[in-house]
N, C-alpha and C. Protein backbone atom coordinates (compact mmCIF):
# COMPACT_ATOMS: atom_id res chain seq x y z
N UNK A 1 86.25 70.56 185.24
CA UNK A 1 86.19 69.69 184.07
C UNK A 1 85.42 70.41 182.98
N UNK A 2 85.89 70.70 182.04
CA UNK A 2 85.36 70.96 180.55
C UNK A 2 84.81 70.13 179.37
N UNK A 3 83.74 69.88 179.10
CA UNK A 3 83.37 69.06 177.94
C UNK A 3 82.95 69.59 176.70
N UNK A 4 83.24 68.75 175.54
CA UNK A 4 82.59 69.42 174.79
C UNK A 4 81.44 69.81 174.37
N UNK A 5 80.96 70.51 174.09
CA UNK A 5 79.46 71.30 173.58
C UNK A 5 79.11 70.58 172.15
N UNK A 6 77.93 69.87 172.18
CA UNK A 6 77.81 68.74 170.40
C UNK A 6 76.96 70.27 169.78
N UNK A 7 77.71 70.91 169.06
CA UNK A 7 77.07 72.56 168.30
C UNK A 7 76.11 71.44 167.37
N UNK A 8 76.13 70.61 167.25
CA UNK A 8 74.90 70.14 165.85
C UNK A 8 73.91 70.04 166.46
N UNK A 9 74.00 69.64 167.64
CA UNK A 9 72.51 69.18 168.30
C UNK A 9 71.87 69.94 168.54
N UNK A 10 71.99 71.66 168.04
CA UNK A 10 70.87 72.88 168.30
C UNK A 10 70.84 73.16 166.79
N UNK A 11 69.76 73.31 166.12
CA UNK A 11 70.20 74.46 165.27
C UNK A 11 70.65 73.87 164.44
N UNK A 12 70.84 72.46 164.03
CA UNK A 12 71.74 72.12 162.99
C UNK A 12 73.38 72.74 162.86
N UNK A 13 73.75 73.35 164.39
CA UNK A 13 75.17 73.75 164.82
C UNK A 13 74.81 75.36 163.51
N UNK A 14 73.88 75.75 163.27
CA UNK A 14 73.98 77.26 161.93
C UNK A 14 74.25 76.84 160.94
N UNK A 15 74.54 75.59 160.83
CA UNK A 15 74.81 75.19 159.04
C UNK A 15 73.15 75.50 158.19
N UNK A 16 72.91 75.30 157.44
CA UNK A 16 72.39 75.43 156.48
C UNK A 16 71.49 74.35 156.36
N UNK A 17 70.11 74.27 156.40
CA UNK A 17 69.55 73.04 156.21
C UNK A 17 69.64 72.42 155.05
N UNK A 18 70.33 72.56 154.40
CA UNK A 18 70.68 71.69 153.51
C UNK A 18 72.00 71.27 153.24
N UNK A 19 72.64 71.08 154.49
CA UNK A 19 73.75 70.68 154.78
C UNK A 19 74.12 69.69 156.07
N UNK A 20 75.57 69.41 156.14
CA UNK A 20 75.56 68.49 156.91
C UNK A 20 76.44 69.45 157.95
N UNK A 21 76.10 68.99 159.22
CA UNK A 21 76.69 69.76 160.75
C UNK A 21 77.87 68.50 161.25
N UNK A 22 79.00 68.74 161.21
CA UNK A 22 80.17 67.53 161.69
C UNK A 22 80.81 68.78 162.77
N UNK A 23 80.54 67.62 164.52
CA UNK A 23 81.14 68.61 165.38
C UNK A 23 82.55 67.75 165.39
N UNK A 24 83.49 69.06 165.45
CA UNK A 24 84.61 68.46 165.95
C UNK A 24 84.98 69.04 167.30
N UNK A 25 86.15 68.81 167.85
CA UNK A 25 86.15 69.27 169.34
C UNK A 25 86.52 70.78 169.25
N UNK A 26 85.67 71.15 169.81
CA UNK A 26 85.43 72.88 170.27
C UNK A 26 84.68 73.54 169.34
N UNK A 27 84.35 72.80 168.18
CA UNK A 27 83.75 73.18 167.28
C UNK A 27 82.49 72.58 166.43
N UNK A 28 82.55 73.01 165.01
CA UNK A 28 81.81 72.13 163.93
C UNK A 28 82.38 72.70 162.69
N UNK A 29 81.95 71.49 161.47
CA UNK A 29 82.16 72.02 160.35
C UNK A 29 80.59 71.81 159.92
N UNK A 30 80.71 72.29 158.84
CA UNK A 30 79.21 72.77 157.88
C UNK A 30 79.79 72.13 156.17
N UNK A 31 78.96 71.24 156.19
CA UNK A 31 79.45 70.69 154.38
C UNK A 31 78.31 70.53 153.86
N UNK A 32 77.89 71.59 152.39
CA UNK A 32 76.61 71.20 151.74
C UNK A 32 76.15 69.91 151.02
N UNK A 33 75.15 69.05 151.55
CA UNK A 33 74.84 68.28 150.62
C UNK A 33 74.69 68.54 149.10
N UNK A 34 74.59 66.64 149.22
CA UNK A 34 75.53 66.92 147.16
C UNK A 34 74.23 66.96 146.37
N UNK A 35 74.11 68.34 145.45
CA UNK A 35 73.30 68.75 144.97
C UNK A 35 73.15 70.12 144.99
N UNK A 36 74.12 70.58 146.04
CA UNK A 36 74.33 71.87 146.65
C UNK A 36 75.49 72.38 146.80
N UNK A 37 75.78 73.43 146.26
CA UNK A 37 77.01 74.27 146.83
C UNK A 37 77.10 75.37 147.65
N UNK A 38 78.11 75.52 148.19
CA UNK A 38 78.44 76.55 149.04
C UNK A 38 79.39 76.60 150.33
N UNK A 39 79.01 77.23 151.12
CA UNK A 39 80.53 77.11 152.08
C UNK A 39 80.04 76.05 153.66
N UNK A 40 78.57 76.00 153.08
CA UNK A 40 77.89 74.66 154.33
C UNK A 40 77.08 76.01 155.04
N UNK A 41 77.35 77.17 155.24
CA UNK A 41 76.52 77.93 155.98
C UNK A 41 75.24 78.49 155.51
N UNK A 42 75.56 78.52 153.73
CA UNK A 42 74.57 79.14 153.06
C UNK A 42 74.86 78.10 151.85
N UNK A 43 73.92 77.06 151.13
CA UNK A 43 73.75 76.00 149.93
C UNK A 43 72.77 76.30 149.35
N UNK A 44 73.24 76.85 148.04
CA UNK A 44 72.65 77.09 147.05
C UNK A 44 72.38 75.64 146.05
N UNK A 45 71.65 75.53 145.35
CA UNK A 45 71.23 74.48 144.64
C UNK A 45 71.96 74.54 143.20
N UNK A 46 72.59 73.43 142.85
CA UNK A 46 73.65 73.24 141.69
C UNK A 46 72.94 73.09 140.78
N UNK A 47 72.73 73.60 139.68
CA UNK A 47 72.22 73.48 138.58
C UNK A 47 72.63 72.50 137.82
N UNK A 48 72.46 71.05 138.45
CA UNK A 48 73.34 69.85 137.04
C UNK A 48 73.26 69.67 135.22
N UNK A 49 72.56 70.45 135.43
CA UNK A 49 72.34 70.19 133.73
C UNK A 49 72.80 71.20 133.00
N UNK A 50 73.19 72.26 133.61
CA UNK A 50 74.60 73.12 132.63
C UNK A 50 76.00 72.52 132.67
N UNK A 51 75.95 70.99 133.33
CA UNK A 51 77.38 70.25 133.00
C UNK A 51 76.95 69.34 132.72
N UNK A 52 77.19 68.77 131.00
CA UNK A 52 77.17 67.73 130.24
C UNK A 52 76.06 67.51 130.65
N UNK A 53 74.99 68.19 130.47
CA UNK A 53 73.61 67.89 130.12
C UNK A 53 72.87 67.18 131.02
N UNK A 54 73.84 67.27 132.57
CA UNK A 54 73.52 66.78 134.26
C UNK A 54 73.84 65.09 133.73
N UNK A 55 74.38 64.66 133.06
CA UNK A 55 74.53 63.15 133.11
C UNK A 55 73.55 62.32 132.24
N UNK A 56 72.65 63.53 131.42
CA UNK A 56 71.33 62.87 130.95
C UNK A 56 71.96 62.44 129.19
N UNK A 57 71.14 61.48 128.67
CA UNK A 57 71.74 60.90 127.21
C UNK A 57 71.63 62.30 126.63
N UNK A 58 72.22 62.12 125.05
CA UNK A 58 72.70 63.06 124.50
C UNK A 58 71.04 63.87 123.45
N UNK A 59 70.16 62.55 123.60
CA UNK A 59 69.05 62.27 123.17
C UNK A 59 67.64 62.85 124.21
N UNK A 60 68.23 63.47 125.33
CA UNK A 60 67.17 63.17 126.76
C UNK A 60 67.07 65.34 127.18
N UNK A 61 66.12 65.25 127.47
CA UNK A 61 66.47 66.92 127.98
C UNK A 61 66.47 66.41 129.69
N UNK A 62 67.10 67.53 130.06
CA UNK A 62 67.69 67.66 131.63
C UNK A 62 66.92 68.82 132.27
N UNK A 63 66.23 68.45 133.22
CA UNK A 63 65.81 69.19 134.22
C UNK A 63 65.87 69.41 135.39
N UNK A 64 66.77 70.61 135.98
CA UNK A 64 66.78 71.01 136.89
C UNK A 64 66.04 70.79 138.09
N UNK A 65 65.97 70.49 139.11
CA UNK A 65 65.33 70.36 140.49
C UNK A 65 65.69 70.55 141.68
N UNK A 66 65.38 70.48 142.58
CA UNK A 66 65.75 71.29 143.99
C UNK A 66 66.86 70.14 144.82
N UNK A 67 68.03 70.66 144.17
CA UNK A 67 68.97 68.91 144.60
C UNK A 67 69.22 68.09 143.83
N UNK A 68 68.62 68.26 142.73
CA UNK A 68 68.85 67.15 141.97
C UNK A 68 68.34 67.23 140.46
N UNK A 69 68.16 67.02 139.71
CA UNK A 69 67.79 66.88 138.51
C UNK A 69 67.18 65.63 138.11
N UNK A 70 66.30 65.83 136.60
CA UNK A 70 65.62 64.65 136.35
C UNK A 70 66.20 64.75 134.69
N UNK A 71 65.60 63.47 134.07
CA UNK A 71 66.01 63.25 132.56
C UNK A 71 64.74 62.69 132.04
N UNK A 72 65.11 63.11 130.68
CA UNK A 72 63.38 62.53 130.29
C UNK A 72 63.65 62.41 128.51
N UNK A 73 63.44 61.32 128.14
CA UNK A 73 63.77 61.15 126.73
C UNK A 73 63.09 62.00 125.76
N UNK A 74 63.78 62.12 125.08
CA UNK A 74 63.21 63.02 123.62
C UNK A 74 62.00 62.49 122.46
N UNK A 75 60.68 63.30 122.17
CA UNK A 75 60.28 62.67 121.79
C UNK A 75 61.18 61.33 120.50
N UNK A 76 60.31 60.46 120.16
CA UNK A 76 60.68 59.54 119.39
C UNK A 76 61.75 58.57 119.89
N UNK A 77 62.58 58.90 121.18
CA UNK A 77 63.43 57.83 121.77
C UNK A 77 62.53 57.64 123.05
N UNK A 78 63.31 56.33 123.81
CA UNK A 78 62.40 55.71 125.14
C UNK A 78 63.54 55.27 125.60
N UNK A 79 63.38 55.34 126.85
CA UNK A 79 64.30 54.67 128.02
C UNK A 79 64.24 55.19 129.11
N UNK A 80 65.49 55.43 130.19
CA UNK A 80 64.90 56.74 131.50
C UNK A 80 65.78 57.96 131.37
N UNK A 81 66.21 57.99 130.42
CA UNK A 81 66.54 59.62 129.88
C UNK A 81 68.28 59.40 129.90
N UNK A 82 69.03 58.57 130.79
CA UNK A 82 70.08 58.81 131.44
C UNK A 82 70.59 57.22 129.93
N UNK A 83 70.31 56.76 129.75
CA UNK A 83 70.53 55.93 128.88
C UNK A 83 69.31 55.65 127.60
């Protein structure tokens, strides 16, 4: 009898800690969390704010972060950057 081997349950199956480990049978896949690109083995961090200003108002500067980005209004406007 042969079973399968769960590759995530060591090691995060070699994915990338900043990714997600999905075993399938005989195997796994590797998918980078969102914030991250890459092929799931190696996730590099997406720079959101070189696209459309990461989602931030047109009024707000965008800052980069590890996964994620932040927004922050411009002086003389108020709100949470994103509106």
């Amino acid at each position: 009898v042969c079973n399968d081997v769960g590759e995530c349950l060591l090691n995060n199956g070699g994915c990338s800690p900043n990714a997600q480990c999905i075993d399938t049978i005989g195997s796994r896949t590797c998918s980078c969390n969102s914030g991250y690109n890459g092929d799931g083995i190696t996730c590099n961090d997406t720079d959101e704010c070189l696209t459309n200003n990461g989602g931030c108002s047109s009024n707000a500067q965008c800052t980069n972060t590890i996964g994620s980005r932040t927004c922050s209004c411009n002086s003389g406007f108020t709100g949470d950057g994103i509106s």
